[in-house]
C-alpha atoms as a PDB file:
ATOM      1  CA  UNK A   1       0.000   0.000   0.000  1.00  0.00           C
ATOM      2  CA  UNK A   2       1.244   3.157  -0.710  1.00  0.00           C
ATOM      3  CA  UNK A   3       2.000   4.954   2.671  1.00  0.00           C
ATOM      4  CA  UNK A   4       0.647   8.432   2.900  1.00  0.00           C
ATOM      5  CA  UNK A   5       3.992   9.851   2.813  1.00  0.00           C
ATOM      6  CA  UNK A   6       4.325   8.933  -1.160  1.00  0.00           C
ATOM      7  CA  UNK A   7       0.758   9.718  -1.970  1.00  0.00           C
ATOM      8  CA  UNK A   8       1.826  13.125  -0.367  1.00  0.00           C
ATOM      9  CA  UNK A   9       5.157  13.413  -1.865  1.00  0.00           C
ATOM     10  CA  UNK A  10       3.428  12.301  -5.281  1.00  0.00           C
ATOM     11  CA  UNK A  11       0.729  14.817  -5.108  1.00  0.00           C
ATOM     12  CA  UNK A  12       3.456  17.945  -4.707  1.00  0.00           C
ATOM     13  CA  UNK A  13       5.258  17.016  -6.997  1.00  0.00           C
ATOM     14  CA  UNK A  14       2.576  17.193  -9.299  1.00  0.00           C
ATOM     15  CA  UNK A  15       1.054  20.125  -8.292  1.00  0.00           C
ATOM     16  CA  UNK A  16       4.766  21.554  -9.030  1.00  0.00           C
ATOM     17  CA  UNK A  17       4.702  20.602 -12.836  1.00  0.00           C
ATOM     18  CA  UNK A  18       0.553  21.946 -12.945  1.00  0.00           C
ATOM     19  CA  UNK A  19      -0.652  18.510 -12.767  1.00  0.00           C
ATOM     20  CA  UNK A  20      -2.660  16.593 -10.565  1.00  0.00           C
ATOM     21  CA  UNK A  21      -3.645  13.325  -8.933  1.00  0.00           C
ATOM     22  CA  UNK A  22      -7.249  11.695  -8.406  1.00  0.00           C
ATOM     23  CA  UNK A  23      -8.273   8.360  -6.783  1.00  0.00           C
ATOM     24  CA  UNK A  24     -10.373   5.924  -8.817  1.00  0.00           C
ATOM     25  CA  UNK A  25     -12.675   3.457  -7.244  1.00  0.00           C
ATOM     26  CA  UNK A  26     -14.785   0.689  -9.618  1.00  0.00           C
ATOM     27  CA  UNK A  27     -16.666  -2.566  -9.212  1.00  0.00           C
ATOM     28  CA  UNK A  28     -15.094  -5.313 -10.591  1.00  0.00           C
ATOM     29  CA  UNK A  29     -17.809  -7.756  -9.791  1.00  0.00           C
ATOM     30  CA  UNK A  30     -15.780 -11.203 -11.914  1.00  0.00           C
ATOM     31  CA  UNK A  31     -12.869 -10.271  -9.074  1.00  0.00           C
ATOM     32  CA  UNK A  32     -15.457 -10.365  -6.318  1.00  0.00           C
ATOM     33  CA  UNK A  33     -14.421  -7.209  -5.053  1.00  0.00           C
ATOM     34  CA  UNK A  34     -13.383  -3.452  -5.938  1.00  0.00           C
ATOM     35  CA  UNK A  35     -10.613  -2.145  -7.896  1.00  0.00           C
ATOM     36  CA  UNK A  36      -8.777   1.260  -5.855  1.00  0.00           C
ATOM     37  CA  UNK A  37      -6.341   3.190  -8.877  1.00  0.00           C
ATOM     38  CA  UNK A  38      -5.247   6.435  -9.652  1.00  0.00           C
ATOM     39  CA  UNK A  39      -4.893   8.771 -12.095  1.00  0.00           C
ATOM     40  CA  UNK A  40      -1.889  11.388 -12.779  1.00  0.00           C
ATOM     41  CA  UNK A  41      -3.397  14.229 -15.117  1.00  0.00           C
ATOM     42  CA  UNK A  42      -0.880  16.429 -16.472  1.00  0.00           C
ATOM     43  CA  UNK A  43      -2.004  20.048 -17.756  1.00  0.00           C
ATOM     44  CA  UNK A  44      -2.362  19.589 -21.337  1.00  0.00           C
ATOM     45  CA  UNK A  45      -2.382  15.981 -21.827  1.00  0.00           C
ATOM     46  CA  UNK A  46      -1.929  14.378 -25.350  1.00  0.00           C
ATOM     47  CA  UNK A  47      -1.788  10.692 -24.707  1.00  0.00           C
ATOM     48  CA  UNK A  48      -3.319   8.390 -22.180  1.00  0.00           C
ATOM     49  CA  UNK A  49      -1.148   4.951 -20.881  1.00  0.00           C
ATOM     50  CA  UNK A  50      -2.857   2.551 -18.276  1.00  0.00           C
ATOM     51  CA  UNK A  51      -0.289   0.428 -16.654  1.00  0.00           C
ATOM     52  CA  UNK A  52      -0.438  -2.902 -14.483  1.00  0.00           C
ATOM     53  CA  UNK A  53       2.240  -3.592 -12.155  1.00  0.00           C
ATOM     54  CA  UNK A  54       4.241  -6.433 -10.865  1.00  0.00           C
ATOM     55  CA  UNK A  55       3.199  -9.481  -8.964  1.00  0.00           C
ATOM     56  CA  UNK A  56       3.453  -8.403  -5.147  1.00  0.00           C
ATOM     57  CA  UNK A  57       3.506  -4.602  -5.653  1.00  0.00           C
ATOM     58  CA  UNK A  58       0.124  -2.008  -6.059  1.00  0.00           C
ATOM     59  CA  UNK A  59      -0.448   0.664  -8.707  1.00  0.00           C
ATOM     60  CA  UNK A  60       1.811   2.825  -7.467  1.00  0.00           C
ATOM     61  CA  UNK A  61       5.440   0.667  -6.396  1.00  0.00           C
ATOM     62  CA  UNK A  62       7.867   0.743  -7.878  1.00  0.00           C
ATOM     63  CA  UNK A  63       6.792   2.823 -10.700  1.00  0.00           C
ATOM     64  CA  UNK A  64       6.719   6.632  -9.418  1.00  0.00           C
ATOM     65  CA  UNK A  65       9.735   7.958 -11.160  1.00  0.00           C
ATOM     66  CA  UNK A  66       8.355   5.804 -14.551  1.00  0.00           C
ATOM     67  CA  UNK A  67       5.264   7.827 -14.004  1.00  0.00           C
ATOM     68  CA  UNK A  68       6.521  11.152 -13.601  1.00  0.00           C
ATOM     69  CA  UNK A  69       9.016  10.706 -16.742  1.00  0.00           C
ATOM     70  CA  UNK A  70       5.343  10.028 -18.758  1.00  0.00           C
ATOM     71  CA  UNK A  71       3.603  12.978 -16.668  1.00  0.00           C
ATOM     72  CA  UNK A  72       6.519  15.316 -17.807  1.00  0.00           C
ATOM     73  CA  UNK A  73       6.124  14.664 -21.354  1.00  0.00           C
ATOM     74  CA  UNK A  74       2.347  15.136 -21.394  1.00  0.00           C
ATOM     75  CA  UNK A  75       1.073  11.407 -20.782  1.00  0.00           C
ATOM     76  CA  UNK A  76      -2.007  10.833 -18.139  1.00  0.00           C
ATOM     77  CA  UNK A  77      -1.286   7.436 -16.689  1.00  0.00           C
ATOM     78  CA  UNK A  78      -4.116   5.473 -14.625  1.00  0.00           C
ATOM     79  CA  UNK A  79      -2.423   2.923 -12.715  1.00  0.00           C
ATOM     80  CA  UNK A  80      -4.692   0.514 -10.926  1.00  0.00           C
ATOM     81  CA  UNK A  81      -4.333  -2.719  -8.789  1.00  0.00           C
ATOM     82  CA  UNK A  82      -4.274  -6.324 -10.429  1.00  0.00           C
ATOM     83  CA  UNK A  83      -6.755  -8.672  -9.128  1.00  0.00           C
ATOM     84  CA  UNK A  84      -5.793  -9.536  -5.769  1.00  0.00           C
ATOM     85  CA  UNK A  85      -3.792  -6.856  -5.507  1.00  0.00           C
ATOM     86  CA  UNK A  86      -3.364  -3.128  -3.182  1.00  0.00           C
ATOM     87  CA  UNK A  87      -4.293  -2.663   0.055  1.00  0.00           C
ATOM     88  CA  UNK A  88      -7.138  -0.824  -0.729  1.00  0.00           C
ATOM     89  CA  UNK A  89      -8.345  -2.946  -3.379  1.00  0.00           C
ATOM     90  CA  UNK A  90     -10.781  -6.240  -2.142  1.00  0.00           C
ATOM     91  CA  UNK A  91     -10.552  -8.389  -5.221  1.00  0.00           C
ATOM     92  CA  UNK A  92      -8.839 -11.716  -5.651  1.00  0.00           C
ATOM     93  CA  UNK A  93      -6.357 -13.264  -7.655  1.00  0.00           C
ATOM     94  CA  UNK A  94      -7.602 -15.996  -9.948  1.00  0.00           C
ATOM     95  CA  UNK A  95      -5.581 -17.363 -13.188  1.00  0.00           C
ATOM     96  CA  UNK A  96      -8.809 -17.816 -14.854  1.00  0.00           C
ATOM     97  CA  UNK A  97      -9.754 -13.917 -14.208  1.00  0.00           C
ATOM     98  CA  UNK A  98      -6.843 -11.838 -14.138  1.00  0.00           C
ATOM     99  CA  UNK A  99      -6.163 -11.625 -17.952  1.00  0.00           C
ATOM    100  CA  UNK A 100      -9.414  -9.604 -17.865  1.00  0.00           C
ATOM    101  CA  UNK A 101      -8.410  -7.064 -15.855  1.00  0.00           C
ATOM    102  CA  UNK A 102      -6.665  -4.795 -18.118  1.00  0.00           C
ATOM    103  CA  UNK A 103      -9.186  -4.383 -20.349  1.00  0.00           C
ATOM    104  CA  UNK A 104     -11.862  -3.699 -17.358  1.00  0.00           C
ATOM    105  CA  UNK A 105      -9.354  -0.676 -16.476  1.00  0.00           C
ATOM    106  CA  UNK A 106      -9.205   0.584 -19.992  1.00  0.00           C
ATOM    107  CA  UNK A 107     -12.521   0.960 -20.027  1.00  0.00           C
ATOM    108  CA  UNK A 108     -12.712   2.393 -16.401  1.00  0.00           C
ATOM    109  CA  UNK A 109      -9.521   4.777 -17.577  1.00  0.00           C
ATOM    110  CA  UNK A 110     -11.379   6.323 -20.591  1.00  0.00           C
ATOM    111  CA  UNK A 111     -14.939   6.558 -19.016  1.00  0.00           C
ATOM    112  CA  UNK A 112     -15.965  10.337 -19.059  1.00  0.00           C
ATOM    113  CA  UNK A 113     -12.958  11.284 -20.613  1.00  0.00           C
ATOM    114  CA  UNK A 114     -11.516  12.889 -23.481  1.00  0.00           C
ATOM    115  CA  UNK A 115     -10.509  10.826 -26.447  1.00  0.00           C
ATOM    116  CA  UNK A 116      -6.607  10.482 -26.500  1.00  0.00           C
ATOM    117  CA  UNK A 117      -4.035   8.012 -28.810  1.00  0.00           C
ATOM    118  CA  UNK A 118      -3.875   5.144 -26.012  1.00  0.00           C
ATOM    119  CA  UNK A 119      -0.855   2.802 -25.279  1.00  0.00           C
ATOM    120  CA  UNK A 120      -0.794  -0.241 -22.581  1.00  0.00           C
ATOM    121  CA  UNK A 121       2.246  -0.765 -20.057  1.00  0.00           C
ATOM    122  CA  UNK A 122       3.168  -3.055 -17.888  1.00  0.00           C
ATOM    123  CA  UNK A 123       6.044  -4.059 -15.330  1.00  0.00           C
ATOM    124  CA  UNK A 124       7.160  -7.871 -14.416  1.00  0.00           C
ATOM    125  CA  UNK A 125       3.973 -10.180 -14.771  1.00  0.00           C
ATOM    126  CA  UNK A 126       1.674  -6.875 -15.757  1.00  0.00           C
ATOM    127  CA  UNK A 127       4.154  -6.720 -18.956  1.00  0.00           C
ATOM    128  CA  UNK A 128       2.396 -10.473 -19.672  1.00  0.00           C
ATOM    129  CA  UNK A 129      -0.796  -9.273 -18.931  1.00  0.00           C
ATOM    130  CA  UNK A 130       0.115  -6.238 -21.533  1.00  0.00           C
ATOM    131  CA  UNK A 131       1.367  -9.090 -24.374  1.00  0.00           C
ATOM    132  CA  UNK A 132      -1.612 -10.907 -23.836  1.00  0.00           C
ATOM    133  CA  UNK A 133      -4.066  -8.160 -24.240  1.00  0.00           C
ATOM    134  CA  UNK A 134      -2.500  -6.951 -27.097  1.00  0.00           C
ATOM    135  CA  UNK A 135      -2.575 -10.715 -28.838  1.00  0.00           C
ATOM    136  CA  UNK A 136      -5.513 -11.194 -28.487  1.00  0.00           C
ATOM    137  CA  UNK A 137      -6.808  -8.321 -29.213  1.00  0.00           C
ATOM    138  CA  UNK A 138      -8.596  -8.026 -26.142  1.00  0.00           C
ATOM    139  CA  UNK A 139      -7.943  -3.581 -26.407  1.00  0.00           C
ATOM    140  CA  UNK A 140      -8.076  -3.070 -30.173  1.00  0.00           C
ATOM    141  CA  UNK A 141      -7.650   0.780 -30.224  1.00  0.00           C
ATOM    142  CA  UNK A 142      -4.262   0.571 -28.138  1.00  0.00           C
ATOM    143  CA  UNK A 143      -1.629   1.920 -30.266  1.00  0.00           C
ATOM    144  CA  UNK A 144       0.924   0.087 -28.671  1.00  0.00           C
ATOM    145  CA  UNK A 145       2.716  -1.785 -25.937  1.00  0.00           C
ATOM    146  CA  UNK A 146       5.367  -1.394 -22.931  1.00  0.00           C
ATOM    147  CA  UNK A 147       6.493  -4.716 -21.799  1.00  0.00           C
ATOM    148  CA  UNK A 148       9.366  -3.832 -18.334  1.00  0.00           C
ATOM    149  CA  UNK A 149      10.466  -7.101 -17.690  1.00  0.00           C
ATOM    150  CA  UNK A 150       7.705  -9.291 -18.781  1.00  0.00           C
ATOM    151  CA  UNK A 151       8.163 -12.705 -17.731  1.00  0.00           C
ATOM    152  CA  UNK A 152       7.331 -15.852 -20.038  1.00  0.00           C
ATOM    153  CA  UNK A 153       7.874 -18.034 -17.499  1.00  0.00           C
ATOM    154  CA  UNK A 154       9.557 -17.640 -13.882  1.00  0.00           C
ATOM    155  CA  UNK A 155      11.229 -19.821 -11.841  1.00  0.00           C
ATOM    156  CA  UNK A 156      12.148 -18.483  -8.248  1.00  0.00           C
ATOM    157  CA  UNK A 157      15.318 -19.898  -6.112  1.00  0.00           C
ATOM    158  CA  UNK A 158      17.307 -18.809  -3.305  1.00  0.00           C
ATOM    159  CA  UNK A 159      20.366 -17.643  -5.286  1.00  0.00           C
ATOM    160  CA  UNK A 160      17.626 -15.789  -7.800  1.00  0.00           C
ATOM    161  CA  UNK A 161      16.258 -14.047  -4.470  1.00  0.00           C
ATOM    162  CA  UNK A 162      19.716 -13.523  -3.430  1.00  0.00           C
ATOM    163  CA  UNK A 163      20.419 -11.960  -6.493  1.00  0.00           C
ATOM    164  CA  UNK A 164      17.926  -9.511  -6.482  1.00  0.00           C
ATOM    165  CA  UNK A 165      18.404  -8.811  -2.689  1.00  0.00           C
ATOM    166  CA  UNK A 166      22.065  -7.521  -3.694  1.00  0.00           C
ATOM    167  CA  UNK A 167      20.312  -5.336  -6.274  1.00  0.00           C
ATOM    168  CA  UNK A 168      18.728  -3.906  -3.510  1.00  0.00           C
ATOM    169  CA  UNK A 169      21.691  -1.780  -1.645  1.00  0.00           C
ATOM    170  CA  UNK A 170      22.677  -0.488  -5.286  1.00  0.00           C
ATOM    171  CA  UNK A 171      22.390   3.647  -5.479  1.00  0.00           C
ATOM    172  CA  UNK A 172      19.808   3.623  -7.838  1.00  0.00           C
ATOM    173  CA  UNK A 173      17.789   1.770  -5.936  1.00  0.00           C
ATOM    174  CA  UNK A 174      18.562   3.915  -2.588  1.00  0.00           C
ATOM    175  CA  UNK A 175      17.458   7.057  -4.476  1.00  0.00           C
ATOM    176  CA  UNK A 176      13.883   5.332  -4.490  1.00  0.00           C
ATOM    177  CA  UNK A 177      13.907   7.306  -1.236  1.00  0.00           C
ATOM    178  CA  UNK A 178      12.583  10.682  -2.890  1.00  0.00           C
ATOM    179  CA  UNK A 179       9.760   8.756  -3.511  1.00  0.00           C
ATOM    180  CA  UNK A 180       8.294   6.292  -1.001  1.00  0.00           C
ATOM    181  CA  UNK A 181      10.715   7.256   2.040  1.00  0.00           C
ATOM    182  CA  UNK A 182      13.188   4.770   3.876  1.00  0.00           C
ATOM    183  CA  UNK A 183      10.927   2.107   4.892  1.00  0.00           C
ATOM    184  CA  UNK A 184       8.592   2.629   1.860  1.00  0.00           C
ATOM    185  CA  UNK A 185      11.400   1.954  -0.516  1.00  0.00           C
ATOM    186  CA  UNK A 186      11.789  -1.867   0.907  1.00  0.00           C
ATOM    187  CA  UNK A 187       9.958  -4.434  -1.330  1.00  0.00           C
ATOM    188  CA  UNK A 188       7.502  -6.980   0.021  1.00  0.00           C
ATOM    189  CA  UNK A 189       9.424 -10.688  -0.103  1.00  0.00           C
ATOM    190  CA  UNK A 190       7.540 -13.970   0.941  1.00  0.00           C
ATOM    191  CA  UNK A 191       5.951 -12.795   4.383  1.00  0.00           C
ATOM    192  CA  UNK A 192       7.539  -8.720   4.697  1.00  0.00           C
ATOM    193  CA  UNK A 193       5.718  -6.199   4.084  1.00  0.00           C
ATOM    194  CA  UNK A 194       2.510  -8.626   2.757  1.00  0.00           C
ATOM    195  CA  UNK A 195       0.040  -6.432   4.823  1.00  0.00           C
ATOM    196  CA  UNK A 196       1.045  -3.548   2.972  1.00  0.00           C
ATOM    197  CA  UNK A 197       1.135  -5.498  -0.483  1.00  0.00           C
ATOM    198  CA  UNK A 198      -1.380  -8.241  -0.512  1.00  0.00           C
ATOM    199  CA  UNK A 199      -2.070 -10.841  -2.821  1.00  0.00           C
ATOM    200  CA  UNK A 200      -5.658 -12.580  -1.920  1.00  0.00           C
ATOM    201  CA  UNK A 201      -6.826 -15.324  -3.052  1.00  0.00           C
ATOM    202  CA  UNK A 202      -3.242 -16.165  -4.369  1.00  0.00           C
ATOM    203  CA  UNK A 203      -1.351 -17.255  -0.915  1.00  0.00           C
ATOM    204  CA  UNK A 204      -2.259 -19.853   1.765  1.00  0.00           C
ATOM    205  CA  UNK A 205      -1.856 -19.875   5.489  1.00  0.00           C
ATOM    206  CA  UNK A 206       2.132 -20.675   6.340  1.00  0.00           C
ATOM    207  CA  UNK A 207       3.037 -20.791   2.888  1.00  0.00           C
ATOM    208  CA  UNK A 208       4.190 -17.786   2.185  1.00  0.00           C
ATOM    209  CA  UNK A 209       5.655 -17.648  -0.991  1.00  0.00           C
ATOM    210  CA  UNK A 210       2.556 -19.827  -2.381  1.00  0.00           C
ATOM    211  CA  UNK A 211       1.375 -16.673  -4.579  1.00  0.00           C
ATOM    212  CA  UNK A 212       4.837 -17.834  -6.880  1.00  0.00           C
ATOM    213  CA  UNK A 213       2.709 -21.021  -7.947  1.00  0.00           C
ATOM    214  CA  UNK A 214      -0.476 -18.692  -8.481  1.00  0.00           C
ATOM    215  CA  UNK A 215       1.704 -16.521 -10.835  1.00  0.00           C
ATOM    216  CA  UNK A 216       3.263 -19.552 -12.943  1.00  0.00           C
ATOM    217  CA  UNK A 217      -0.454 -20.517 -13.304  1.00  0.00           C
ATOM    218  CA  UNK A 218      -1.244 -17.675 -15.020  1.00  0.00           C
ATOM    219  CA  UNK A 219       1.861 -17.589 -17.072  1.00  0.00           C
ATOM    220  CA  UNK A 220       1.147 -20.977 -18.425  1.00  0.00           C
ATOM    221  CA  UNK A 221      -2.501 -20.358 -19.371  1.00  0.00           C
ATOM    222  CA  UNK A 222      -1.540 -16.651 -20.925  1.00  0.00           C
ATOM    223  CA  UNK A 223       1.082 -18.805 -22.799  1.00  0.00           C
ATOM    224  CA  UNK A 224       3.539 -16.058 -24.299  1.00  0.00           C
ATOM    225  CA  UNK A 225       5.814 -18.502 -26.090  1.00  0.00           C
ATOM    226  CA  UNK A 226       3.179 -18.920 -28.670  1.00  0.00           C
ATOM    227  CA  UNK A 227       0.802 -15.913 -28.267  1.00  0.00           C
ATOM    228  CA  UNK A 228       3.266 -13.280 -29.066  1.00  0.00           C
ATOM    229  CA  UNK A 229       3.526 -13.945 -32.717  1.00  0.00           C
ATOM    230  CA  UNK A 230       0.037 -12.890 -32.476  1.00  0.00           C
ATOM    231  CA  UNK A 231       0.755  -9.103 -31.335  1.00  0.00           C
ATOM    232  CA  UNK A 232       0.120  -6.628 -34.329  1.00  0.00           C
ATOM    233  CA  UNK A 233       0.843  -3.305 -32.594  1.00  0.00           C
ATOM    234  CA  UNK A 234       4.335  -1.546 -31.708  1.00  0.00           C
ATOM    235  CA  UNK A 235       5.636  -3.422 -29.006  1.00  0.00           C
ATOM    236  CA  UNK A 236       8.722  -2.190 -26.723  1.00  0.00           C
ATOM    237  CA  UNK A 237      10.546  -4.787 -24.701  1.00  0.00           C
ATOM    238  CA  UNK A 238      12.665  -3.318 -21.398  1.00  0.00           C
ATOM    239  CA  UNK A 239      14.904  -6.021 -19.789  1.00  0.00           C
ATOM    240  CA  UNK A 240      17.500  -5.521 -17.140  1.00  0.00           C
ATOM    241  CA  UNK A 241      20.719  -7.417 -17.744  1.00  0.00           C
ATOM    242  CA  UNK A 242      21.016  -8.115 -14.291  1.00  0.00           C
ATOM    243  CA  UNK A 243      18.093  -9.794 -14.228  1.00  0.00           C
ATOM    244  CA  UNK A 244      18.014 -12.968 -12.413  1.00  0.00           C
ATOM    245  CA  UNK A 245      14.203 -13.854 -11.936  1.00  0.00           C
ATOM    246  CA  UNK A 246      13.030 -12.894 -15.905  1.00  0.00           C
ATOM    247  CA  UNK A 247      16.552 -13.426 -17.197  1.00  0.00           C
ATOM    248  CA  UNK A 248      16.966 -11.181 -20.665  1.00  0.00           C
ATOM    249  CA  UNK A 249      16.910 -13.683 -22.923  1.00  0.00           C
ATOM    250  CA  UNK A 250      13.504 -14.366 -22.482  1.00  0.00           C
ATOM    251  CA  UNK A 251      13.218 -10.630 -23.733  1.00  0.00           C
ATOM    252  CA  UNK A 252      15.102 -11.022 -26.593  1.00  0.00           C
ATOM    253  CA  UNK A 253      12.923 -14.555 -27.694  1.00  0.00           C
ATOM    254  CA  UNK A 254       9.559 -12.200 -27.449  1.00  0.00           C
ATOM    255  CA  UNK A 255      11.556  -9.455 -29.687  1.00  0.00           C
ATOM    256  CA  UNK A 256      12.395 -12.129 -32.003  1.00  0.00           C
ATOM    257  CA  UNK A 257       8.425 -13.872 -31.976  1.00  0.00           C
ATOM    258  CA  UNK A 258       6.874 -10.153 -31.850  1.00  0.00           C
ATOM    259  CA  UNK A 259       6.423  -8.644 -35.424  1.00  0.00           C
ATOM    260  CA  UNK A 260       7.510  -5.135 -34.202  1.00  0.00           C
ATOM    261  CA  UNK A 261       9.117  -4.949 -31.282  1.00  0.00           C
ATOM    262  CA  UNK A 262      12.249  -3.085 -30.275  1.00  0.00           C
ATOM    263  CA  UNK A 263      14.118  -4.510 -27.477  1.00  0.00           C
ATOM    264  CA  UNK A 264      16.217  -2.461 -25.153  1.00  0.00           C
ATOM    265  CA  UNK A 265      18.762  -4.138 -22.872  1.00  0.00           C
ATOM    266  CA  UNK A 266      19.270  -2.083 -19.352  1.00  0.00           C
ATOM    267  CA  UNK A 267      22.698  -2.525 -18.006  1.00  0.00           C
ATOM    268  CA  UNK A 268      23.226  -3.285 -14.573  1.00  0.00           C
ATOM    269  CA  UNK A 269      19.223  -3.777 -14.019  1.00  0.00           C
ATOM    270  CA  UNK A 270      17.509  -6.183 -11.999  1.00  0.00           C
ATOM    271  CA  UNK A 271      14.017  -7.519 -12.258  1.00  0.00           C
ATOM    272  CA  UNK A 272      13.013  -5.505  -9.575  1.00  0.00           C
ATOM    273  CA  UNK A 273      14.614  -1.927 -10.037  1.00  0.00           C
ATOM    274  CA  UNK A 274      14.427  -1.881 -14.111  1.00  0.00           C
ATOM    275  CA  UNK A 275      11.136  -0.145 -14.027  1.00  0.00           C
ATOM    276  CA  UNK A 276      12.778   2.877 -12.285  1.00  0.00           C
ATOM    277  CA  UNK A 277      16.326   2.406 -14.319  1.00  0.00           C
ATOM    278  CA  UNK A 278      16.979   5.780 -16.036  1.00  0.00           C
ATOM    279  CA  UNK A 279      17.532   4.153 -19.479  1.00  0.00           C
ATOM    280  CA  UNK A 280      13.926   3.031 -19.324  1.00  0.00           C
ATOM    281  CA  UNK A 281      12.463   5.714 -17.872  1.00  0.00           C
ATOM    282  CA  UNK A 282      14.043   7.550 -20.711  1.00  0.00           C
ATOM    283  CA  UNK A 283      13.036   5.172 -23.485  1.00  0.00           C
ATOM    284  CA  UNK A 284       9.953   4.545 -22.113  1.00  0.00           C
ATOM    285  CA  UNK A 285       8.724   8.108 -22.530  1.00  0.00           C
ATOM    286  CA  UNK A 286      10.270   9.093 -25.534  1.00  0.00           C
ATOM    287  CA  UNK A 287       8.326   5.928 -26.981  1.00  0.00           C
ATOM    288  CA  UNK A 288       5.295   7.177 -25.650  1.00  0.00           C
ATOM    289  CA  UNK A 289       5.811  10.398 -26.593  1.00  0.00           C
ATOM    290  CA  UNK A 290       6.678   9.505 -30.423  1.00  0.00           C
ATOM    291  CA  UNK A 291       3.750   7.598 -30.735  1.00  0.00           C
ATOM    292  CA  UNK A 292       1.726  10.224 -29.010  1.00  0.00           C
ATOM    293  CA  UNK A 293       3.471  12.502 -32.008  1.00  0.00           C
ATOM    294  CA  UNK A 294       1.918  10.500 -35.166  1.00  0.00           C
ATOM    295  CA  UNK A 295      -1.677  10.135 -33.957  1.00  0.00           C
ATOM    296  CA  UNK A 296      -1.557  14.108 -33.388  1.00  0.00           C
END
């Protein structure tokens, strides 16, 4: 859950660059619960992106400074909690539901609002959900996809944990502080921090890393390794090279099966901390913002 300090720290920032911030609340009745998201509106915008996050995390974590590179350049973004997901949220996680879930926020992202060129992102297992979508199809008028290190398949260990736990203490990562605070900054991992980032319906009682076998569920029935041939839109593909858990060769075997997708290799990235890399915070909006540009 986002602690009040980042909504706070969020919000002035925004008002600072004559934007804003808004809560979204909607009925998601297949979930069995309700969906909590929000929306960053800059002052003029000129293209919309809704983004899904990463198994574990909530619409907001880790992707603040990948927001505010999109807010900067004009982009509203509606971020909203996966199935299961956000501590304000009440759905559940289901395999059977989740790939639905996107499209439901499209639709909840565009009600009442003004027509803009739309593109999809997504970070870790919302970059699947992103794929998916866009193969089949499920959000024809998207003019494109934003896959952050989207997993085909994962496969967690202790030296992959470990791995991404040294990732952790690097600077970039530290300098997550300007935008969750100390203790904010610190990822939920098997049992820490769960309150704060739930995942119902996808974990059982003293088995607390049981949401992993949820989220290789849903990999197998979304089924990448042959779906993504199926993708017709602009596609860009973010890996980190560091990456341990969705190692980057998985990214370049989705650039090679998507019909137009660029890949772009992070250096020194992990899974966790290549949504807030600079390189793809940088290529991330001047994709959006190019595409934005032709539809104009």
């Amino acid at each position: 859950m986002p602690s009040r300090e980042c909504v706070t720290r969020l919000e002035r920032w925004l008002a600072g660059e004559g934007a804003r911030l808004e809560r979204v609340r909607y009925a998601r009745l297949v979930a069995e619960g309700e969906v909590h998201a929000w929306r960053l509106i800059p002052r003029e915008p000129r293209a919309r992106v809704v983004a899904a996050h990463g198994a574990g995390n909530d619409a907001l974590y880790p992707q603040v400074a990948l927001f505010k590179g999109l807010v900067r350049r004009g982009v509203e973004v509606f971020s909203f909690d996966i199935d299961g997901h956000g501590a304000e949220s009440t759905t559940l996680f289901s395999p059977d539901v989740v790939p639905s879930a996107l499209a439901a926020a499209v639709d909840e992202a565009e009600r009442g609002r003004a027509a803009l060129p739309l593109h999809l992102l997504g970070h870790s297992f919302g970059g699947s959900l992103v794929l998916h979508a866009l193969a089949t199809d499920a959000v024809p008028h998207a003019l494109s996809g934003i896959a952050i290190s989207a997993p085909v398949t994962i496969e967690l260990t202790p030296r992959v944990a470990l791995a991404e736990l040294r990732g952790f203490f690097r600077a970039a990562t530290l300098r997550q502080r300007e935008h969750y605070g100390a203790w904010g900054t610190v990822p939920a991992v098997g049992p820490l921090k769960r309150r704060a980032y739930p995942i119902r319906g996808a974990a059982r009682a003293g088995a607390p890393f049981a949401y992993v076998a949820a989220i290789q569920a849903l990999l197998a029935r979304l089924d990448l390794a042959r779906s993504a041939a199926e993708v017709r839109v602009p596609v860009l593909l973010a890996y980190g090279a560091a990456d341990r858990l969705v190692p980057i060769e998985e990214g370049r075997r989705l650039a090679d099966a998507i019909p137009h997708a660029t890949l772009v290799e992070v250096p020194g990235a992990t899974h966790w901390s290549t949504a807030f890399a600079a390189d793809a915070v940088d290529r991330v909006a001047e994709w959006v913002d190019a595409h934005a540009a032709v539809n104009e």
